[in-house]
Every structure is written in C-alpha cells, then in structure tokens.
N, C-alpha and C. Protein backbone atom coordinates (compact mmCIF):
# COMPACT_ATOMS: atom_id res chain seq x y z
N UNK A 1 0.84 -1.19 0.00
CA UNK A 1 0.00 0.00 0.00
C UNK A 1 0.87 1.25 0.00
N UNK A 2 0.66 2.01 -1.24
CA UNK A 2 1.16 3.45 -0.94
C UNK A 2 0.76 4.42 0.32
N UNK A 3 2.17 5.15 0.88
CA UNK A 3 2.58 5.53 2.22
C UNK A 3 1.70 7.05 1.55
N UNK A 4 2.05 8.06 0.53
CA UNK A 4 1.27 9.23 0.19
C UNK A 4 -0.50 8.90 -0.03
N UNK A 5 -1.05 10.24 0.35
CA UNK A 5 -1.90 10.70 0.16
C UNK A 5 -2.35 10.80 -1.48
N UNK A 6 -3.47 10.38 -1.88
CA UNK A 6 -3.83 10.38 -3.35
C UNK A 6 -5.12 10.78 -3.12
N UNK A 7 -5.68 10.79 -2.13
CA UNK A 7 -7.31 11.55 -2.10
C UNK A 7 -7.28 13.14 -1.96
N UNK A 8 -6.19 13.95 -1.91
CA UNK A 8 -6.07 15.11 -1.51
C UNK A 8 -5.28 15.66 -0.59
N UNK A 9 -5.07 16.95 -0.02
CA UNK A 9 -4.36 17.48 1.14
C UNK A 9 -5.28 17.12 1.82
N UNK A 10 -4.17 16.94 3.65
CA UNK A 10 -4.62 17.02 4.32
C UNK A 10 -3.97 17.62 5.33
N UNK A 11 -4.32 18.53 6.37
CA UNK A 11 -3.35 19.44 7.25
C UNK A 11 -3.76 18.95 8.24
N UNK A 12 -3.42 18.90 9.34
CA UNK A 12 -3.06 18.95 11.00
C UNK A 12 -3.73 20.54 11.74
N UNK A 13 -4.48 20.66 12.34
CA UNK A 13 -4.11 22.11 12.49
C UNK A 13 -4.35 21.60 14.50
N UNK A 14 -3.11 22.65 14.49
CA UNK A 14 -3.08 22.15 16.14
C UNK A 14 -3.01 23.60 17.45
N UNK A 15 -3.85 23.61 18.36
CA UNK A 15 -4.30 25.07 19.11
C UNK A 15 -4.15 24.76 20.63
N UNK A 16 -3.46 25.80 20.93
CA UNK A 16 -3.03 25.02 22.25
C UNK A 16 -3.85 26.76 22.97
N UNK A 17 -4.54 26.46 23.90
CA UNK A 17 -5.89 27.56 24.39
C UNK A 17 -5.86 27.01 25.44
N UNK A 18 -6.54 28.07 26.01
CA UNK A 18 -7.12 28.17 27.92
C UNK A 18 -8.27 27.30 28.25
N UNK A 19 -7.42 26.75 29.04
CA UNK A 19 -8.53 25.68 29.65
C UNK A 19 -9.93 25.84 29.44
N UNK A 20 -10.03 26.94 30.22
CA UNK A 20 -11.51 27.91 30.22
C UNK A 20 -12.41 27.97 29.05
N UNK A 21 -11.74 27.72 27.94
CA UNK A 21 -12.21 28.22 26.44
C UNK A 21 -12.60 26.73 25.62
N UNK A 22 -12.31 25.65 26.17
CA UNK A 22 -12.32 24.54 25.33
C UNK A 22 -13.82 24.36 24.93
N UNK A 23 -14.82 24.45 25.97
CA UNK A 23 -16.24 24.08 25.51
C UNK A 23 -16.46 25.14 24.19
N UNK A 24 -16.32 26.54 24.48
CA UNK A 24 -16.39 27.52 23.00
C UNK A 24 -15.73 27.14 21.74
N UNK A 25 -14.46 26.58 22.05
CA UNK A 25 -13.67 25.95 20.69
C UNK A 25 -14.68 24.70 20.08
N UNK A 26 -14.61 24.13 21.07
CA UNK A 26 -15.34 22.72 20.65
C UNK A 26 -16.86 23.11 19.51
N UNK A 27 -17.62 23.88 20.49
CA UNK A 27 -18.87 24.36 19.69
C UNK A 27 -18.57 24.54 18.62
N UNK A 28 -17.78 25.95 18.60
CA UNK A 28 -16.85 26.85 17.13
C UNK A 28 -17.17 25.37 16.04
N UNK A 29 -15.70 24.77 17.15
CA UNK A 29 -15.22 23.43 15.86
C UNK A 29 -17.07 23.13 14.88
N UNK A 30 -17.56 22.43 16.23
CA UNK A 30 -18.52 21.70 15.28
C UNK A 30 -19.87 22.33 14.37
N UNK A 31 -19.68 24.19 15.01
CA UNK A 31 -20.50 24.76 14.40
C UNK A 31 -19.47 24.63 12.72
N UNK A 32 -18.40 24.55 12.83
CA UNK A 32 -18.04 24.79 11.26
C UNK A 32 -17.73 23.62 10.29
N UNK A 33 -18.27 22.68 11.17
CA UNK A 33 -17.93 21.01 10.33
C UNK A 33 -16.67 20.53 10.35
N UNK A 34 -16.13 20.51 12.13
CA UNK A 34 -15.08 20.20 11.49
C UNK A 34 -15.36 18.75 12.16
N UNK A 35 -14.76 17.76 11.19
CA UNK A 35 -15.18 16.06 11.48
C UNK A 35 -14.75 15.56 12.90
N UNK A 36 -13.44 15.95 13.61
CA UNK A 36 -13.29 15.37 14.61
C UNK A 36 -12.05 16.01 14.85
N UNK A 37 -11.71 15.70 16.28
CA UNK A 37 -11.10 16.54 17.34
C UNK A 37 -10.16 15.49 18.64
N UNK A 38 -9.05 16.02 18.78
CA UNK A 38 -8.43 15.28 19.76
C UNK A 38 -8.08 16.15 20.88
N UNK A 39 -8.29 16.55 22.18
CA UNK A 39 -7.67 17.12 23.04
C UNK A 39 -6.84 16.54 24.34
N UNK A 40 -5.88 17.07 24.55
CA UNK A 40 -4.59 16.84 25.70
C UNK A 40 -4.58 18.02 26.37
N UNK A 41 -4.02 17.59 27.64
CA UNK A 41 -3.97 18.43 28.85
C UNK A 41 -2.57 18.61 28.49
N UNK A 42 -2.15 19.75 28.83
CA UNK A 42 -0.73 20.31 28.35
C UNK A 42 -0.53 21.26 29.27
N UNK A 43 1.08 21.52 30.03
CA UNK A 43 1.57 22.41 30.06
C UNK A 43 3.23 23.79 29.60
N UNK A 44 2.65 24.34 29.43
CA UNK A 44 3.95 25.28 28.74
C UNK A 44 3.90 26.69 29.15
N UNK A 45 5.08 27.49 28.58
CA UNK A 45 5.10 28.90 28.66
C UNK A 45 5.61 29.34 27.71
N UNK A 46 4.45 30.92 27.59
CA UNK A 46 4.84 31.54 26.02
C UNK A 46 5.18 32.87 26.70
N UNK A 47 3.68 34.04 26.25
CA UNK A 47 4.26 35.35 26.34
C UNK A 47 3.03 35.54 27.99
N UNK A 48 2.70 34.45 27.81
CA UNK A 48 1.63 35.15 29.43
C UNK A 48 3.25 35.06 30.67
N UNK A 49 2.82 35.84 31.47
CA UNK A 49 3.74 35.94 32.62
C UNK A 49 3.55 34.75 33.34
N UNK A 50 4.99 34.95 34.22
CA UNK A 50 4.89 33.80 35.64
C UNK A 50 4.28 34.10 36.56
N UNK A 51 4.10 33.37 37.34
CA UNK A 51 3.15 33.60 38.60
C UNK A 51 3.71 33.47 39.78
N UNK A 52 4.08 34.76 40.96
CA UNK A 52 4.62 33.74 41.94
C UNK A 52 3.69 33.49 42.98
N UNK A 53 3.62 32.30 43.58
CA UNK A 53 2.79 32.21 44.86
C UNK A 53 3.72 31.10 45.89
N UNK A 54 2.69 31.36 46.94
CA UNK A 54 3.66 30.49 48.28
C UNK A 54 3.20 29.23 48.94
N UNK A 55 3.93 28.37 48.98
CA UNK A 55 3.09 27.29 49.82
C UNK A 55 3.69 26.91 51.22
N UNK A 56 3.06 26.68 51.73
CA UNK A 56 3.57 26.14 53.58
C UNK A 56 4.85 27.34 53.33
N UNK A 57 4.75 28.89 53.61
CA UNK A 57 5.75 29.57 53.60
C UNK A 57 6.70 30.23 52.62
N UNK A 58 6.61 28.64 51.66
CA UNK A 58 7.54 28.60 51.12
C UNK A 58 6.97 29.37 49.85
N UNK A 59 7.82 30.43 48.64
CA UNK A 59 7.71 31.61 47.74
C UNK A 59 8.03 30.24 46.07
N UNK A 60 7.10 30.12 45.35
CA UNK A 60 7.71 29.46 43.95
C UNK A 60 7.33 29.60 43.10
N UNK A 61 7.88 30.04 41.72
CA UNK A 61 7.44 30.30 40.30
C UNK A 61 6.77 29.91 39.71
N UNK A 62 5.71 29.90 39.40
CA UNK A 62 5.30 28.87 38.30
C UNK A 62 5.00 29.66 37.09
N UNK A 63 6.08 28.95 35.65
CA UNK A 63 6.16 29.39 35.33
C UNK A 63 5.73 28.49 33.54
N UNK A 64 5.00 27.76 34.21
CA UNK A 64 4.59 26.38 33.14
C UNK A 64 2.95 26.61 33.39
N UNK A 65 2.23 27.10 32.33
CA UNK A 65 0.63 27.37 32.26
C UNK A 65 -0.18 26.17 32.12
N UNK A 66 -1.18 25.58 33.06
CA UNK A 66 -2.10 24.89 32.26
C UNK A 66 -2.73 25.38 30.96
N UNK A 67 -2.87 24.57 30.04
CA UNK A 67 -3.57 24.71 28.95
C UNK A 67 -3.92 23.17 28.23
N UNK A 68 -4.49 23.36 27.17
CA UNK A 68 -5.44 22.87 26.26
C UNK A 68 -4.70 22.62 24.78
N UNK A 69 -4.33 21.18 24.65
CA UNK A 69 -4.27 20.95 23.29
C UNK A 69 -5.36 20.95 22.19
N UNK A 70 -5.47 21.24 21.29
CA UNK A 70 -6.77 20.97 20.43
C UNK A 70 -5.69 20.51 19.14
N UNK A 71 -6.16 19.22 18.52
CA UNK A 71 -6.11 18.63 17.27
C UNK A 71 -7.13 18.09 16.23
N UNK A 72 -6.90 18.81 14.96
CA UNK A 72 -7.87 18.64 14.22
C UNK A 72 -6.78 17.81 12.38
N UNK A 73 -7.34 17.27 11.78
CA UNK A 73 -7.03 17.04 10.92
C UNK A 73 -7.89 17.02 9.88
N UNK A 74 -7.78 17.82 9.26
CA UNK A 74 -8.95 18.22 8.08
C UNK A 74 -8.26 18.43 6.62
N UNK A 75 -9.19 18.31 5.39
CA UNK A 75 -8.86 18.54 4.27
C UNK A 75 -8.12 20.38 4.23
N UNK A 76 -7.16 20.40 3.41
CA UNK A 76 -6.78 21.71 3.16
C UNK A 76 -7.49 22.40 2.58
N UNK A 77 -9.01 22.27 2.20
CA UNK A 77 -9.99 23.47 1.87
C UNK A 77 -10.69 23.99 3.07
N UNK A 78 -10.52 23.10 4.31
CA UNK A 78 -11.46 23.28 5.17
C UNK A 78 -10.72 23.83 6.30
N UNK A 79 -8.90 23.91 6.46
CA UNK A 79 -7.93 24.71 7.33
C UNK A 79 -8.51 26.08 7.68
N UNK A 80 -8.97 26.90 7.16
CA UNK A 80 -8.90 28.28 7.29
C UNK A 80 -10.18 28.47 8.42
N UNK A 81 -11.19 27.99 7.70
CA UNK A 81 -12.70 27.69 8.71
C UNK A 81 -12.58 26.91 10.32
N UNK A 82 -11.49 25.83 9.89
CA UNK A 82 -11.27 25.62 11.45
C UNK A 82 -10.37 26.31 12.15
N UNK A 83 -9.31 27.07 11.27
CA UNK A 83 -8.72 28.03 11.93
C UNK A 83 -9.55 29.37 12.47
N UNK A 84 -10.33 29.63 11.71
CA UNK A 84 -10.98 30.61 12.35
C UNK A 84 -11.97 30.69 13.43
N UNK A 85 -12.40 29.07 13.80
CA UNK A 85 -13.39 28.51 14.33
C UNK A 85 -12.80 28.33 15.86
N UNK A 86 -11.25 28.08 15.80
CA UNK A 86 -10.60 28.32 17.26
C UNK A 86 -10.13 29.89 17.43
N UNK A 87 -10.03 30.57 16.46
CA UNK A 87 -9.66 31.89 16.83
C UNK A 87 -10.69 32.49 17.63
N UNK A 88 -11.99 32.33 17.36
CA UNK A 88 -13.17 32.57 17.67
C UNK A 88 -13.72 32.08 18.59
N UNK A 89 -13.65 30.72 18.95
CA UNK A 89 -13.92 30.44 20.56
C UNK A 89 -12.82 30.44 22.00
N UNK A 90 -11.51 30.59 21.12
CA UNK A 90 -10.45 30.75 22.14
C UNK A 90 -10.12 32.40 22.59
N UNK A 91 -10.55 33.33 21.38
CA UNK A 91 -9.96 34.11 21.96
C UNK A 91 -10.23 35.30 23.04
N UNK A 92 -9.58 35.92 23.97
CA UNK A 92 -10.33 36.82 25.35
C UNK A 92 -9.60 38.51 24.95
N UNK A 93 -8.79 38.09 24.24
CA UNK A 93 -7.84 39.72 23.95
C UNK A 93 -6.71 39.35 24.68
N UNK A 94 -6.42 38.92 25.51
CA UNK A 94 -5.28 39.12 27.00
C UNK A 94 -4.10 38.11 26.97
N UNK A 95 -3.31 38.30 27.00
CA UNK A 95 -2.00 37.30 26.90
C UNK A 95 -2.53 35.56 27.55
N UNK A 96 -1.95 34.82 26.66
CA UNK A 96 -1.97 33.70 27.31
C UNK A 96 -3.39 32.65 26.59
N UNK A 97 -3.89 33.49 25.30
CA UNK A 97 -4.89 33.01 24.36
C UNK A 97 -4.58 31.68 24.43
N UNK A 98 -3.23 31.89 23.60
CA UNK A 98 -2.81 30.24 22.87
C UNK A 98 -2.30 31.10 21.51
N UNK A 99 -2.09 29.81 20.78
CA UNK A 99 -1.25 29.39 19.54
C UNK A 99 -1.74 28.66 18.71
N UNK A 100 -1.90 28.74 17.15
CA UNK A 100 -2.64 27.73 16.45
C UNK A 100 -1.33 27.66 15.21
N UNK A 101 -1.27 26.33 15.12
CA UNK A 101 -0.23 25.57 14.01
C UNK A 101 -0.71 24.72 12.91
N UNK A 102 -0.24 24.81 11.80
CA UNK A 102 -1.15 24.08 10.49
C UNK A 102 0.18 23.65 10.03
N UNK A 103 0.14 22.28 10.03
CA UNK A 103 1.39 21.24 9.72
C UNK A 103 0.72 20.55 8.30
N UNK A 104 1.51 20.07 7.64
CA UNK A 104 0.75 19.42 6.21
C UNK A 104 0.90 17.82 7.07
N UNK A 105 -0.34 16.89 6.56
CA UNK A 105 -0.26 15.53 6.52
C UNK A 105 -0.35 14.43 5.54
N UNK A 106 0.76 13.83 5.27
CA UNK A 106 1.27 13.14 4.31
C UNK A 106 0.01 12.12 3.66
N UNK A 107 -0.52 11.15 5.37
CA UNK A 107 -1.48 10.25 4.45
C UNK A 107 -2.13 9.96 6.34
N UNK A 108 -3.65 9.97 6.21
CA UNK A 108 -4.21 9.30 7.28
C UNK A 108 -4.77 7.96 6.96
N UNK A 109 -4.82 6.83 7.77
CA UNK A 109 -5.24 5.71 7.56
C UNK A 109 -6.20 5.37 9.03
N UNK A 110 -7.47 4.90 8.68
CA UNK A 110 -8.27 4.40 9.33
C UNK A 110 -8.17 2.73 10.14
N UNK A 111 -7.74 2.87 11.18
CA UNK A 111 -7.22 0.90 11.93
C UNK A 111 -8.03 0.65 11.35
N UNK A 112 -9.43 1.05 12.03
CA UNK A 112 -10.57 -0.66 11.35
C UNK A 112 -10.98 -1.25 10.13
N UNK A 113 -11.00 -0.05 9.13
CA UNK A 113 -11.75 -0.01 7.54
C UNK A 113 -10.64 0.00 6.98
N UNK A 114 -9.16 0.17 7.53
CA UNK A 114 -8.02 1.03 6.46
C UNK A 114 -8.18 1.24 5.53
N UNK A 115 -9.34 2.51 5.29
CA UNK A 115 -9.57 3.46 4.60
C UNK A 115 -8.51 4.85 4.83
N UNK A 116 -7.89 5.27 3.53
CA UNK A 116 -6.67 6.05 3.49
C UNK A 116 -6.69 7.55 3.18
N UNK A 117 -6.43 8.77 3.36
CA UNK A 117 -6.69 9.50 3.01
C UNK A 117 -7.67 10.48 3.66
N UNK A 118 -8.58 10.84 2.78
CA UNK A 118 -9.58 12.06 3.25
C UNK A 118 -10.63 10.49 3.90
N UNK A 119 -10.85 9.73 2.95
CA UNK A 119 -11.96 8.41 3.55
C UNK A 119 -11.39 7.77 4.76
N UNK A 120 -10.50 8.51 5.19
CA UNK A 120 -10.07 7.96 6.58
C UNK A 120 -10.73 8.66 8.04
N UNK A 121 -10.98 10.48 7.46
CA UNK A 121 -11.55 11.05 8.18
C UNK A 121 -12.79 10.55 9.16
C-alpha cells in the first residue's frame, strides 16, 4: 500500500488555548464542520507571565501554564474555517490566548476499515 496521500491534502491544524475556552472551541469546531477533534492536557510557557505564589511559607514560580491541546485534521480546503473557528472560541484579547499551528499531513489511515486518506476522516 502506498505511504502518500492520493485523495487530496490534508493538514493537522493544532491550538493550544485556555482551559476555560475549550467548551467555545469545541462548539466553534462543530458549528463549522469540522469532522473530529483530539484534546490533551498540556503544560507550557509563552508570552503570558509567571506567577509567583507560596506554599507552607515557602515563595515558587510557576512558570509552566495549564492549557489545552486541540487537534484537528482536516482537508486543506477546510484549514482556514477551522482556523478561524478556534480563533473565535479561544480568543479573550489578554496574553496567554494560545497558539494555532497548520502542519501538512502526508497520508491518514483508518485501523478498522483502512480506509486512506480524506476516507479515513
């Protein structure tokens, strides 16, 4: 079986957002068709600040944010709509939104049907 894609592009698009915001993304997502969705609990640091607070006394940085993976893999006609579909439920104005990434994907394959491609969706 050929390893490329022959049904079309397909992109990755991946949004890493505030906890707080995932039920709005999610809606967004499915108000705009997008087929399906993977989310992970993640932590990192971008441009939001550190935080300091104290425990039993003791003063410590934290400087690693909870947040929200969001993964989508959709045809490359349909990238822009789900991009705009997390811009729109993730965003508050205020540092610490998130980040959205659109990676190209070579070939998806389905375990049960191994159906390849976009028919993998």
């Amino acid at each position: 079986m050929a390893a490329e894609n022959a049904d079309g592009d397909l992109e990755l698009v991946m949004a890493i957002v505030r906890p707080e915001k995932l039920s709005e993304v999610k809606a967004a997502l499915a108000a705009a068709g997008a087929p399906s969705l993977t989310v992970t609990q993640v932590s990192g640091r971008g441009s939001q600040p550190a935080k300091t607070s104290q425990w039993r006394g003791e003063e410590y940085v934290v400087d690693l944010h909870q947040k929200i993976k969001v993964e989508c893999v959709v045809e490359s006609d349909q990238t822009e709509t789900v991009v705009e579909a997390i811009e729109e439920g993730a965003h508050t104005g205020e540092k610490g939104d998130g980040k959205i990434f659109v990676f190209p994907v070579s070939n998806a394959i389905q375990v049960r049907t191994g159906d390849r491609g976009v028919d993998a969706l």
